[in-house]
N, C-alpha and C. Protein backbone atom coordinates (compact mmCIF):
# COMPACT_ATOMS: atom_id res chain seq x y z
N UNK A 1 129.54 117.61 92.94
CA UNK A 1 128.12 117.72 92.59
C UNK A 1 127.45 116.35 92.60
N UNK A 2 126.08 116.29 93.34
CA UNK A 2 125.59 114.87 93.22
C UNK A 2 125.07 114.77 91.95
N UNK A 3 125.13 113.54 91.73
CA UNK A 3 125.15 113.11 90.04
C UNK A 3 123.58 113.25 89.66
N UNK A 4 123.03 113.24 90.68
CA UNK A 4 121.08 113.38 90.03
C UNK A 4 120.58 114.74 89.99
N UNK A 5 121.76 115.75 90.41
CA UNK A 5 121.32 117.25 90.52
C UNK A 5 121.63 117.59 89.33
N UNK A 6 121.14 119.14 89.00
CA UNK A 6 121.20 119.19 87.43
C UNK A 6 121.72 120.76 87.87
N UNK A 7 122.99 121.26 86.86
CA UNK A 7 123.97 122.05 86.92
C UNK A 7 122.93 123.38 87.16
N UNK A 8 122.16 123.55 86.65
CA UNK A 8 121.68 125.06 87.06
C UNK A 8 120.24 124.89 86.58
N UNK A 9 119.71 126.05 87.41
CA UNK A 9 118.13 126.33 86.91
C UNK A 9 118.17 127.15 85.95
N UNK A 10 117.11 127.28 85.06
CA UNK A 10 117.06 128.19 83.85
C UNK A 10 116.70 129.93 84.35
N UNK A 11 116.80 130.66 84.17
CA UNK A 11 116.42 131.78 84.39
C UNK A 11 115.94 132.85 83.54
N UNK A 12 116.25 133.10 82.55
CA UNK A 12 115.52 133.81 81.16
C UNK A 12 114.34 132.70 80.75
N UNK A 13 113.20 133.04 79.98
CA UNK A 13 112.52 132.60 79.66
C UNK A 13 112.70 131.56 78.41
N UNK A 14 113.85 132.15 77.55
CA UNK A 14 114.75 131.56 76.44
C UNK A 14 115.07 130.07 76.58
N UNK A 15 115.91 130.06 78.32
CA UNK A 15 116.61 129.16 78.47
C UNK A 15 115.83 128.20 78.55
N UNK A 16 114.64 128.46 79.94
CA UNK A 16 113.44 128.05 80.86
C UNK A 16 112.63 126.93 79.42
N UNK A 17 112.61 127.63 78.18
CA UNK A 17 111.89 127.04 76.96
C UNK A 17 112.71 126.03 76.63
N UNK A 18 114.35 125.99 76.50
CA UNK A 18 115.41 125.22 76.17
C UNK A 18 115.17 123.84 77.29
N UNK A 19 115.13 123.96 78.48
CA UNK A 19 115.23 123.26 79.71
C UNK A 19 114.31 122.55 79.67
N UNK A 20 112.71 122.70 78.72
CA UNK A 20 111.70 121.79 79.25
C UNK A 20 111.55 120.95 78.07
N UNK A 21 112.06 121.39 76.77
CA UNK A 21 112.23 121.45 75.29
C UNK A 21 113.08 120.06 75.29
N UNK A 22 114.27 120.13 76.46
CA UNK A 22 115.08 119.25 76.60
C UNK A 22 114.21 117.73 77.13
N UNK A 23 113.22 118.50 78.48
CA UNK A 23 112.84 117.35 79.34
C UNK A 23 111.75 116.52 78.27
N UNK A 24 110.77 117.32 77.82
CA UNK A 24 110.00 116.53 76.81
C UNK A 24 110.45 115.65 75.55
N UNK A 25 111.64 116.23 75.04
CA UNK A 25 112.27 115.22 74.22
C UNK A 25 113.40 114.13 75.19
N UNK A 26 113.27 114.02 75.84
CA UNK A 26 113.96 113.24 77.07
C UNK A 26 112.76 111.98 77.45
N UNK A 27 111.62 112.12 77.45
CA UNK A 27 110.72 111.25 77.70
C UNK A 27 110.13 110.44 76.09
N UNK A 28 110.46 111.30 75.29
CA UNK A 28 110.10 110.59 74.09
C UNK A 28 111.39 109.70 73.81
N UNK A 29 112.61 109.83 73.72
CA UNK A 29 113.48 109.21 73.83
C UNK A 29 113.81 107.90 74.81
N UNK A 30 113.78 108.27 75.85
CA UNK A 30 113.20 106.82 76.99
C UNK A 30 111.95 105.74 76.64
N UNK A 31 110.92 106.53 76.03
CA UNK A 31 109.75 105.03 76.07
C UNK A 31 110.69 104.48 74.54
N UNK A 32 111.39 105.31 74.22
CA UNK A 32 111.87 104.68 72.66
C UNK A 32 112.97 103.63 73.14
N UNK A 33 113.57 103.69 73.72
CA UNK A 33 115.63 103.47 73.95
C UNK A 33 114.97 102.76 74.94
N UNK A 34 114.40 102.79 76.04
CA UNK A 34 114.82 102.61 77.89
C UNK A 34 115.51 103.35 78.17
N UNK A 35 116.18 102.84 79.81
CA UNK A 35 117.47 103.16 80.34
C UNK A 35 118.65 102.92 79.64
N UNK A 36 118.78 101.35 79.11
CA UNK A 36 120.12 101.31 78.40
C UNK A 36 120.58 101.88 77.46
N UNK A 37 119.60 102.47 76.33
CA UNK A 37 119.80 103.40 75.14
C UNK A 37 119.61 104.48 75.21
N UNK A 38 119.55 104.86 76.38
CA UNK A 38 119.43 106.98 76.22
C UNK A 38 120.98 106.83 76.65
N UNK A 39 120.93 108.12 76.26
CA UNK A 39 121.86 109.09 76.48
C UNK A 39 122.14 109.90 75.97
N UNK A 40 123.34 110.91 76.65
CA UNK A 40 123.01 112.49 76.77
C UNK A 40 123.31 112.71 75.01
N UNK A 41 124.12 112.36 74.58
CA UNK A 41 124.74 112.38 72.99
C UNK A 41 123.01 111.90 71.93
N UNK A 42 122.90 111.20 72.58
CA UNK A 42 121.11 110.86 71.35
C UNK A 42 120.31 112.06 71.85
N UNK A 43 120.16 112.08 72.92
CA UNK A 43 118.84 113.25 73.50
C UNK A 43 119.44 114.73 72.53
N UNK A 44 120.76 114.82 72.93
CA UNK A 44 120.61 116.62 72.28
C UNK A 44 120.59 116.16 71.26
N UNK A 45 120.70 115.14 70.03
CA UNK A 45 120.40 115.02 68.84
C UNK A 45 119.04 115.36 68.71
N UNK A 46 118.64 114.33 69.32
CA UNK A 46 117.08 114.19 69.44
C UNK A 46 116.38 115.31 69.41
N UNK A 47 116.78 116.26 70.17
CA UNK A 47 116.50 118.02 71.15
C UNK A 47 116.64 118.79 69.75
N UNK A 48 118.17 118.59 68.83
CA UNK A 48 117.91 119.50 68.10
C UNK A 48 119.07 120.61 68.75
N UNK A 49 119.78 120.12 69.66
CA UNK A 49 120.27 121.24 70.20
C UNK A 49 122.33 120.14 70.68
N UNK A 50 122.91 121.30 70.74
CA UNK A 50 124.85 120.79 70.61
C UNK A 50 124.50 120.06 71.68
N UNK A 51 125.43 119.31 72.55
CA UNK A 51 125.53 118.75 73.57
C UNK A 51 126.27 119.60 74.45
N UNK A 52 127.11 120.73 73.92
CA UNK A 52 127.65 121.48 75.27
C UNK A 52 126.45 122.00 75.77
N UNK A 53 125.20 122.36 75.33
CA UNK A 53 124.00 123.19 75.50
C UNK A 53 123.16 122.15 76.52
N UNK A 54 123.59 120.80 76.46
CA UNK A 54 122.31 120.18 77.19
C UNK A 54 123.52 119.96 78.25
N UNK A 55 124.35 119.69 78.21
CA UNK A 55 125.78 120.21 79.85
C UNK A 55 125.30 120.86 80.21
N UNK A 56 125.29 122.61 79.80
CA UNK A 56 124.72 123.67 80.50
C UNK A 56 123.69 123.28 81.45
N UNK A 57 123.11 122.58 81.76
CA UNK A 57 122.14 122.33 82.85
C UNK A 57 122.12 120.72 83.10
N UNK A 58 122.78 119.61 82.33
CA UNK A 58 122.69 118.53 82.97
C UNK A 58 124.09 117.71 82.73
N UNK A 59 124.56 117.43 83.90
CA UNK A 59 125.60 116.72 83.97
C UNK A 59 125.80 115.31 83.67
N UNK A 60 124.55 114.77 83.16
CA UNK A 60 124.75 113.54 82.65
C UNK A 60 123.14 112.43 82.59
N UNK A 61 122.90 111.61 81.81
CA UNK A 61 121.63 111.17 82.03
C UNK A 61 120.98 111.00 83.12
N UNK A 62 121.70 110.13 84.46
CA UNK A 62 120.99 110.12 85.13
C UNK A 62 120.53 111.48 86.26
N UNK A 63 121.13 112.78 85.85
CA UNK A 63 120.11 114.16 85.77
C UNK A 63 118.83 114.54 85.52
N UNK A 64 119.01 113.79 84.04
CA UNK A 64 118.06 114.07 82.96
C UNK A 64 116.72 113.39 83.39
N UNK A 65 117.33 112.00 84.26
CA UNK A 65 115.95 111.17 84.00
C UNK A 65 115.50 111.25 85.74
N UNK A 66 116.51 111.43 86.22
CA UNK A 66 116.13 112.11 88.03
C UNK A 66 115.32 113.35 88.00
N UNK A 67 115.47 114.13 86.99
CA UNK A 67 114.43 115.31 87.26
C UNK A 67 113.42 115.12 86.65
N UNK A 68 112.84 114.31 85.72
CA UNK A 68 112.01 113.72 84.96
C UNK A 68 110.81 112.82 86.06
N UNK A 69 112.13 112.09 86.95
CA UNK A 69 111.18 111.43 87.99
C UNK A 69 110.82 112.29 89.57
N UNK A 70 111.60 113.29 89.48
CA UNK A 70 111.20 114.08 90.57
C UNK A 70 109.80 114.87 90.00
N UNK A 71 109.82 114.97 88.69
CA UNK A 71 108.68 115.62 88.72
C UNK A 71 107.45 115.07 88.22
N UNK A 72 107.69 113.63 87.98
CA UNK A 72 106.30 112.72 88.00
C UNK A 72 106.32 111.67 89.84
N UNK A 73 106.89 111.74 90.63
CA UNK A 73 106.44 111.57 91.97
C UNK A 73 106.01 112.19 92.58
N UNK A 74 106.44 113.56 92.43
CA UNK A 74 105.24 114.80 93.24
C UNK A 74 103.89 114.47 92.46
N UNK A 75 103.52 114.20 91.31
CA UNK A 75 102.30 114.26 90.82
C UNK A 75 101.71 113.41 91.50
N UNK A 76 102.55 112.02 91.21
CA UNK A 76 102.13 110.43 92.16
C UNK A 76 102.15 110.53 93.54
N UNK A 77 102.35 111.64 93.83
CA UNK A 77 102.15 111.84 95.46
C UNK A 77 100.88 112.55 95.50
N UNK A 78 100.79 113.33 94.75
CA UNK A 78 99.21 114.19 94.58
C UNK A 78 98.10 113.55 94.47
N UNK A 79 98.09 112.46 93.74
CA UNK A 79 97.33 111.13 93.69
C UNK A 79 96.85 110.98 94.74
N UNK A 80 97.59 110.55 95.60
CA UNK A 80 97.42 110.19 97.22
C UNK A 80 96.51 110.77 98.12
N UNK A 81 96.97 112.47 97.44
CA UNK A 81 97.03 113.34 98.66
C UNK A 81 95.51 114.04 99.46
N UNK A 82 94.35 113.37 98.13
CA UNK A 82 93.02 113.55 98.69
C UNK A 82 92.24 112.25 99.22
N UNK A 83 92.57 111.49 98.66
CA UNK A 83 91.66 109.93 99.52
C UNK A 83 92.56 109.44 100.54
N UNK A 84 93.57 109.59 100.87
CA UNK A 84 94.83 109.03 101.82
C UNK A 84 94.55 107.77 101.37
N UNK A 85 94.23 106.75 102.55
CA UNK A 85 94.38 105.36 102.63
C UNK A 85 93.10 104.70 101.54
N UNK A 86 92.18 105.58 101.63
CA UNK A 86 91.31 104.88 100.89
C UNK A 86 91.81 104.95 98.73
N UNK A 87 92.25 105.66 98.56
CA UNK A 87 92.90 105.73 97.13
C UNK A 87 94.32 104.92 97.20
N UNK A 88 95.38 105.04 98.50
CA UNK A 88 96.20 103.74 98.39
C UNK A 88 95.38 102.15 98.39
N UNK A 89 94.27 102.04 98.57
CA UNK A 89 93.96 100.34 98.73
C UNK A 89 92.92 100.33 97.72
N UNK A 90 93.13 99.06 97.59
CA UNK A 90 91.52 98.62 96.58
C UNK A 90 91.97 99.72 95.20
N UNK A 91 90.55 99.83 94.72
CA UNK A 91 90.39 101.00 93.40
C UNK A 91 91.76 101.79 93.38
N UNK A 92 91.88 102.74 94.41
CA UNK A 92 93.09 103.42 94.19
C UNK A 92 93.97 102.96 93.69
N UNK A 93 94.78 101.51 93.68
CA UNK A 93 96.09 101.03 93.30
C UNK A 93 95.58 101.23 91.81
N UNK A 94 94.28 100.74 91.45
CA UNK A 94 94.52 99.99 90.35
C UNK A 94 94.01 101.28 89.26
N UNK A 95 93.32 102.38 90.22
CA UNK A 95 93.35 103.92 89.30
C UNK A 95 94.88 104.42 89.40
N UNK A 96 95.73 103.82 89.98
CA UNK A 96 97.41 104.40 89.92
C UNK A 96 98.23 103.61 89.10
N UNK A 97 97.80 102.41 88.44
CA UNK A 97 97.89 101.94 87.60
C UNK A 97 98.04 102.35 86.08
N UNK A 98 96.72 102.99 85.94
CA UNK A 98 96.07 103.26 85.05
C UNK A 98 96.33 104.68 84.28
N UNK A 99 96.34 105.50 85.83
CA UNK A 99 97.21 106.61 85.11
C UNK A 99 98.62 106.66 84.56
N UNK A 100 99.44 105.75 85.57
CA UNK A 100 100.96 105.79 85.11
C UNK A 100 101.07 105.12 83.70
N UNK A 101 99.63 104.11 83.42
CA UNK A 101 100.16 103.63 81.96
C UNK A 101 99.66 105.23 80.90
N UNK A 102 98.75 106.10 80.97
CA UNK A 102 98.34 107.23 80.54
C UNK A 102 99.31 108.19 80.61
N UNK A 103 100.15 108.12 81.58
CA UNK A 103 100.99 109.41 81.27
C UNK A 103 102.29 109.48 80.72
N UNK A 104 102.25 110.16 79.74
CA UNK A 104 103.62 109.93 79.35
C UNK A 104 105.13 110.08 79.72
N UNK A 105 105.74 108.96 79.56
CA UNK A 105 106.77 108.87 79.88
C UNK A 105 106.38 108.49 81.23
N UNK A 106 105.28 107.76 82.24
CA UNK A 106 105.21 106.82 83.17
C UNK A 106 105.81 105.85 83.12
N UNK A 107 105.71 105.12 82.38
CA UNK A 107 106.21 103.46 82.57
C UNK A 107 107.45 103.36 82.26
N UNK A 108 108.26 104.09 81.37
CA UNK A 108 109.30 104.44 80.84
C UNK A 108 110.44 104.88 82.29
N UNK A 109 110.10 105.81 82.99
CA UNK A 109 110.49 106.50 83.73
C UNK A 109 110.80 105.53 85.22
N UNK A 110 109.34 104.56 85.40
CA UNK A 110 109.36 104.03 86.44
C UNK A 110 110.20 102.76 85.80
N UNK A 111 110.51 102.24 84.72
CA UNK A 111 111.61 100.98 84.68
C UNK A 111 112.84 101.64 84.57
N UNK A 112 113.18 102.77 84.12
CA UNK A 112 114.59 103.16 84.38
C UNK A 112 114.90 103.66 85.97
N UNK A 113 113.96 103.73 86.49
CA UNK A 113 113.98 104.01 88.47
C UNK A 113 114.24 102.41 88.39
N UNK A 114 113.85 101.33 88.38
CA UNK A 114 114.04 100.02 88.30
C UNK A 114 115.55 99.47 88.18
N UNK A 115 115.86 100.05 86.95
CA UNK A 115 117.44 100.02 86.13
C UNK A 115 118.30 100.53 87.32
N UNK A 116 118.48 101.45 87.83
CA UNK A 116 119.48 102.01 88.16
C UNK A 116 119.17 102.87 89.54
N UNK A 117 120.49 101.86 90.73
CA UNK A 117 120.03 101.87 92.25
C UNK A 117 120.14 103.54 92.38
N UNK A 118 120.81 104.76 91.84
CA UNK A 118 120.34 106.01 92.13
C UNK A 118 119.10 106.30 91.99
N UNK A 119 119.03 105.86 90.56
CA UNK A 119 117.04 106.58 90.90
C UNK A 119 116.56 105.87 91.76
N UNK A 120 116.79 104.63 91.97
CA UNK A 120 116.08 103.66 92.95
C UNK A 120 115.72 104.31 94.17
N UNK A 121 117.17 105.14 94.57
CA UNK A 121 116.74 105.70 95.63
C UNK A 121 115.68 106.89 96.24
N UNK A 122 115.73 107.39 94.51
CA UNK A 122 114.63 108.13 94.99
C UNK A 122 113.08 107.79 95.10
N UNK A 123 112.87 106.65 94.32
CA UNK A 123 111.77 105.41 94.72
C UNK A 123 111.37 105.48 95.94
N UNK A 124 112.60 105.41 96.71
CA UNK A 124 112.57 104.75 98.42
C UNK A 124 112.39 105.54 98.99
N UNK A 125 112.90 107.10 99.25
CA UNK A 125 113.20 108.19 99.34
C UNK A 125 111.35 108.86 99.69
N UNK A 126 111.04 108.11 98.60
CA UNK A 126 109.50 108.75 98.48
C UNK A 126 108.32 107.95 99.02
N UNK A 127 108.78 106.83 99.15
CA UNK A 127 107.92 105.73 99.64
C UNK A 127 108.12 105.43 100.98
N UNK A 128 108.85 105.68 101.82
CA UNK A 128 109.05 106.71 103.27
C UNK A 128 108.23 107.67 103.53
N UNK A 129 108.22 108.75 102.52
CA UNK A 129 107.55 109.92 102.79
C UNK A 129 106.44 109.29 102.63
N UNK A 130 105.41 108.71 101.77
CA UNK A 130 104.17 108.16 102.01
C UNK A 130 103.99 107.09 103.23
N UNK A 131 104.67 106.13 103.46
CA UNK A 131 104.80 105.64 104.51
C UNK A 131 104.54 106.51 105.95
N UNK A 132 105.13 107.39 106.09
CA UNK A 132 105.06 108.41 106.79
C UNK A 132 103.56 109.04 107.21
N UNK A 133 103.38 109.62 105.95
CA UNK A 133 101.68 110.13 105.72
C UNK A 133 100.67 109.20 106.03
N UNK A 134 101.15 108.21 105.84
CA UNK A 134 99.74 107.32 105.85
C UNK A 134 99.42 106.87 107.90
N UNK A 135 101.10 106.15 107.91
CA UNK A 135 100.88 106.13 108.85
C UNK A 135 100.74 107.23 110.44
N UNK A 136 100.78 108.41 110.10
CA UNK A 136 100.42 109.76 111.23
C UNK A 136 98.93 109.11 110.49
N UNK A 137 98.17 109.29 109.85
CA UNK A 137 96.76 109.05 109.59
C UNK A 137 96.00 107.92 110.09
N UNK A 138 96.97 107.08 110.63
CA UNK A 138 96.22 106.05 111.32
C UNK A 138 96.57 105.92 112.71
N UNK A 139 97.79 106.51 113.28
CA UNK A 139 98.20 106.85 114.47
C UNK A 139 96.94 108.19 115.44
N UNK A 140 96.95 108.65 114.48
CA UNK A 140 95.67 109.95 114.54
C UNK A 140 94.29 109.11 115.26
N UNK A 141 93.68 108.32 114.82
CA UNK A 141 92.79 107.59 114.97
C UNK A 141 92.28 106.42 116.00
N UNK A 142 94.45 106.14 116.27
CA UNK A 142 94.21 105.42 117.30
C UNK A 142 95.49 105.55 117.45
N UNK A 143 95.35 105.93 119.08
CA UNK A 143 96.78 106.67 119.68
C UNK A 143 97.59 105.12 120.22
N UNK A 144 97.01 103.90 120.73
CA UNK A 144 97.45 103.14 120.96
C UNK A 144 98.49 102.57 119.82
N UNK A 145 98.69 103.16 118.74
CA UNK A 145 99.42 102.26 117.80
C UNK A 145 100.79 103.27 117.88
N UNK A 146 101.88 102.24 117.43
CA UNK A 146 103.20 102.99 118.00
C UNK A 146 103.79 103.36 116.94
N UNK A 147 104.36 104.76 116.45
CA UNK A 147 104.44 105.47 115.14
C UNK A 147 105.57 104.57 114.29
N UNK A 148 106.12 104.91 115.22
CA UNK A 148 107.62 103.68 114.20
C UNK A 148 106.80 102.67 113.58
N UNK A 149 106.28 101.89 114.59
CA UNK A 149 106.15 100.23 113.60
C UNK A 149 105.05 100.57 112.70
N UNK A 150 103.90 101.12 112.75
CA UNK A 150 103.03 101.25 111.92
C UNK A 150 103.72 102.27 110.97
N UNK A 151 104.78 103.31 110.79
CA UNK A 151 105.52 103.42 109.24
C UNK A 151 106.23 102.56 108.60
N UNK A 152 106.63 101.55 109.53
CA UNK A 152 107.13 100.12 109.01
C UNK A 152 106.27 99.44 108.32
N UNK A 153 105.35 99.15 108.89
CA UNK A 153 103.99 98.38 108.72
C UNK A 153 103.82 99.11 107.06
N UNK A 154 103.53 100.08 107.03
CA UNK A 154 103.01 100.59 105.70
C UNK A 154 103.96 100.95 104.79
N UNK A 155 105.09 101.09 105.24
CA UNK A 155 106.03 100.90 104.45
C UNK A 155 106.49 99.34 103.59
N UNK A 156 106.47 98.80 104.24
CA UNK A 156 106.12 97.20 103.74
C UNK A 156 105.18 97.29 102.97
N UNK A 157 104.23 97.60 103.24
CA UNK A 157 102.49 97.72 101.88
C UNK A 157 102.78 98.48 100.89
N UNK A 158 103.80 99.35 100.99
CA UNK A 158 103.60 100.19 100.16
C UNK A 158 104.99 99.90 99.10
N UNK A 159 105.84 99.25 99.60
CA UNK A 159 107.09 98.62 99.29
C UNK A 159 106.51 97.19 97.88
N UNK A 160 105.99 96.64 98.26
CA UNK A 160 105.36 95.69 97.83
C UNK A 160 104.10 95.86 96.93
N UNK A 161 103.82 97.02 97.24
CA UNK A 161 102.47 97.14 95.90
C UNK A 161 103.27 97.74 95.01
N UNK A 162 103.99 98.97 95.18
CA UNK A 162 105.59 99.12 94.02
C UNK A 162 105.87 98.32 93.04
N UNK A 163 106.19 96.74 93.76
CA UNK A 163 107.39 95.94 93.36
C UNK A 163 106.26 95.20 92.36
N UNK A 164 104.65 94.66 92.95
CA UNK A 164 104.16 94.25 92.00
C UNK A 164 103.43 95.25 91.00
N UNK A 165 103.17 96.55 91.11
CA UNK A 165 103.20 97.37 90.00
C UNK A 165 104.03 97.32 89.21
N UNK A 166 105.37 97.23 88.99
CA UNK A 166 106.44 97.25 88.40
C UNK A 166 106.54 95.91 87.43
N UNK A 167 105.85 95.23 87.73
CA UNK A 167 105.66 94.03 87.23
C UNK A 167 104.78 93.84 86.41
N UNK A 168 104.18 94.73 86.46
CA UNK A 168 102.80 94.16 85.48
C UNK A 168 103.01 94.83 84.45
N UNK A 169 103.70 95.47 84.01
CA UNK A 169 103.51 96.66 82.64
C UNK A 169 104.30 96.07 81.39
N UNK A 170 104.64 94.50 81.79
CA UNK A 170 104.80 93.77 80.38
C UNK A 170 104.09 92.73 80.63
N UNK A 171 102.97 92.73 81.18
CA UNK A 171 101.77 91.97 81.16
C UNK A 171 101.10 91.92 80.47
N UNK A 172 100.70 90.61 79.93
CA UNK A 172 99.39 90.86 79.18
C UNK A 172 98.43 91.53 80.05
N UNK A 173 97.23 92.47 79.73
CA UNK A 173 96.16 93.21 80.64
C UNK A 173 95.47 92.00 81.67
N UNK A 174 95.21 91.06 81.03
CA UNK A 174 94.01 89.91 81.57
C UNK A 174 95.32 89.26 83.13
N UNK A 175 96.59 89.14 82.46
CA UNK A 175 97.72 88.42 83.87
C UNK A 175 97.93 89.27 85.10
N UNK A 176 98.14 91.18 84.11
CA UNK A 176 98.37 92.22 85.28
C UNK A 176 97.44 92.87 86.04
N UNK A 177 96.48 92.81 85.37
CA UNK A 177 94.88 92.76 86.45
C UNK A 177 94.73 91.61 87.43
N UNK A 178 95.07 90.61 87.47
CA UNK A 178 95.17 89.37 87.95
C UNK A 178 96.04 89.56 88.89
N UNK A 179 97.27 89.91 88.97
CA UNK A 179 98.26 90.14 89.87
C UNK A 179 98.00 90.89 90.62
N UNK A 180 97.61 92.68 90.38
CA UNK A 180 96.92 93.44 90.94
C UNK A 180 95.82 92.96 92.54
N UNK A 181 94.94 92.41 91.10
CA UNK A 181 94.20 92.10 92.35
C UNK A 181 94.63 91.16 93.70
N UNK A 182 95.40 90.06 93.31
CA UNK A 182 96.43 89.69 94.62
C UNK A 182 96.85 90.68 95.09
N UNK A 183 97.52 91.40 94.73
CA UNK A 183 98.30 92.26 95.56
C UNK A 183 97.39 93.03 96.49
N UNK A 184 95.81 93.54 95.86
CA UNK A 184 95.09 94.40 97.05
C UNK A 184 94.70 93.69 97.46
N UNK A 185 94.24 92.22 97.47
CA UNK A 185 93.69 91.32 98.49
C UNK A 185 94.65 90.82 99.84
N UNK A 186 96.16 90.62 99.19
CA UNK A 186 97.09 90.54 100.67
C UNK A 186 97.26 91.69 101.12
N UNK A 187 97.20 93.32 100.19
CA UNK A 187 97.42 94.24 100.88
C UNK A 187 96.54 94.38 102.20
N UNK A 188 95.36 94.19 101.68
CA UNK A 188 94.11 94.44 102.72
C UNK A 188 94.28 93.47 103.92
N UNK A 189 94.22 92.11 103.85
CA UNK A 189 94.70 91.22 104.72
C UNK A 189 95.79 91.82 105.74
N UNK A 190 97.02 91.92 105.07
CA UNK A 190 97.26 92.18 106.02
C UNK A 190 97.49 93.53 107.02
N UNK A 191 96.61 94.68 106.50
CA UNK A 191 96.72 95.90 106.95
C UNK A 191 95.60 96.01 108.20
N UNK A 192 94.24 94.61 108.07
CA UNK A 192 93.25 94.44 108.63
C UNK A 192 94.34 93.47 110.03
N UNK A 193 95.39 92.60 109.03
CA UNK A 193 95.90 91.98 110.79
C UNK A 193 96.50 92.86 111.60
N UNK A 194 97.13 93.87 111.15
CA UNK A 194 98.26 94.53 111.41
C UNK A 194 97.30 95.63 112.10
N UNK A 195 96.13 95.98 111.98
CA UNK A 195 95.45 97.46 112.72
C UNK A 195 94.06 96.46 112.93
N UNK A 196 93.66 96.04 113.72
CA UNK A 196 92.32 95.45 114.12
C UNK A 196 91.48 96.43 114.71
N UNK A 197 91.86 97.18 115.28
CA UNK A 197 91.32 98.34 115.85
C UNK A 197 90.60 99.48 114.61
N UNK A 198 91.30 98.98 113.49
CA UNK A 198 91.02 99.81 112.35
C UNK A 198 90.28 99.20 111.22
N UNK A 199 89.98 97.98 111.53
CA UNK A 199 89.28 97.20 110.48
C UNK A 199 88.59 97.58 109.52
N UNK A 200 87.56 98.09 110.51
CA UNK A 200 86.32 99.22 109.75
C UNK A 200 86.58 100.01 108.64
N UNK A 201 87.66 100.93 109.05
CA UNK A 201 88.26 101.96 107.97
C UNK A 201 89.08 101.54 106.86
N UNK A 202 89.95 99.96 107.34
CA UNK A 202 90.26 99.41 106.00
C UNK A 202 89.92 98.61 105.55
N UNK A 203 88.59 97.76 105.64
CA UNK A 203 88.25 96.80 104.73
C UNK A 203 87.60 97.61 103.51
């Protein structure tokens, strides 16, 4: 069994209540602990519930906190999924900012993806798939650009606004606004060198 899959889906409504009962006290436990202090023995304390009971569906923390982040990257993909490029640059980063510090168990979630190269991978995993999206959206527009390198291309942008998001959330506000804004000013730079043909649409 891969170690980020979780032993079974719930199926009675009983359980289905047990399973999310679990995930919500799973995120209160993380902004508390981090990565290094959860685990599965504190959470079912935490839960209220034995630990053979939180087995029954998860084979071990990083389960717990892989399905936690599978189901705040579909959201962070939803983000995306109505402005495309114009909500990835400028305003957008820094409204994706803003929500991940608003939602709970965001920041929590995204430094234990940080902690530990499995979740990492699903970081990457997903930042491909946007990579992907963005770039068919600019391939669309202008057929001269060659699909590979421009998912490279934005994969790099998108690799890198990550790494300095990740950075700012033990910032003072006044340093991580500051950083931010570097980051959309080289983002833009260089998405304007990298597509000239596209200037227009991304400055």
């Amino acid at each position: 069994m891969n170690e980020l899959e979780i032993r079974r889906r719930p199926v009675q409504a009983r359980s289905a209540k047990t399973f999310d009962h679990i995930l919500d006290t799973a995120i209160v436990v993380l902004e508390e602990t981090g990565w290094d202090g959860f685990s599965t023995n504190l959470l079912a304390a935490r839960a209220g519930i034995g630990i053979q009971t939180l087995y029954r569906y998860f084979p071990n923390k990083l389960s717990v906190v892989a399905t936690l982040a599978r189901r705040l990257i579909s959201e962070w993909d939803s983000w995306f999924a109505v402005g495309g490029m114009n909500d990835f640059r400028g305003a957008g980063l820094e409204r994706f900012v803003d929500r991940l510090k608003n939602q709970p168990g965001g920041v929590a979630i995204r430094q234990a993806m940080a902690a530990s190269p499995a979740l990492r991978a699903l970081d990457r995993e997903d930042n491909r798939r946007l990579a992907l999206q963005f770039a068919g959206a600019l391939v669309s527009r202008d057929e001269q650009l060659n699909l590979d390198d421009t998912v490279l291309a934005m994969l790099v942008t998108i690799e890198a606004a990550v790494a300095v998001v990740d950075l700012t959330f033990d910032l003072p506000t006044a340093e991580a606004d500051k950083l931010i804004g570097l980051c959309i000013e080289m983002q833009n730079a260089f998405l304007v060198n990298r597509f000239p043909n596209l200037a227009k649409e991304l400055s």
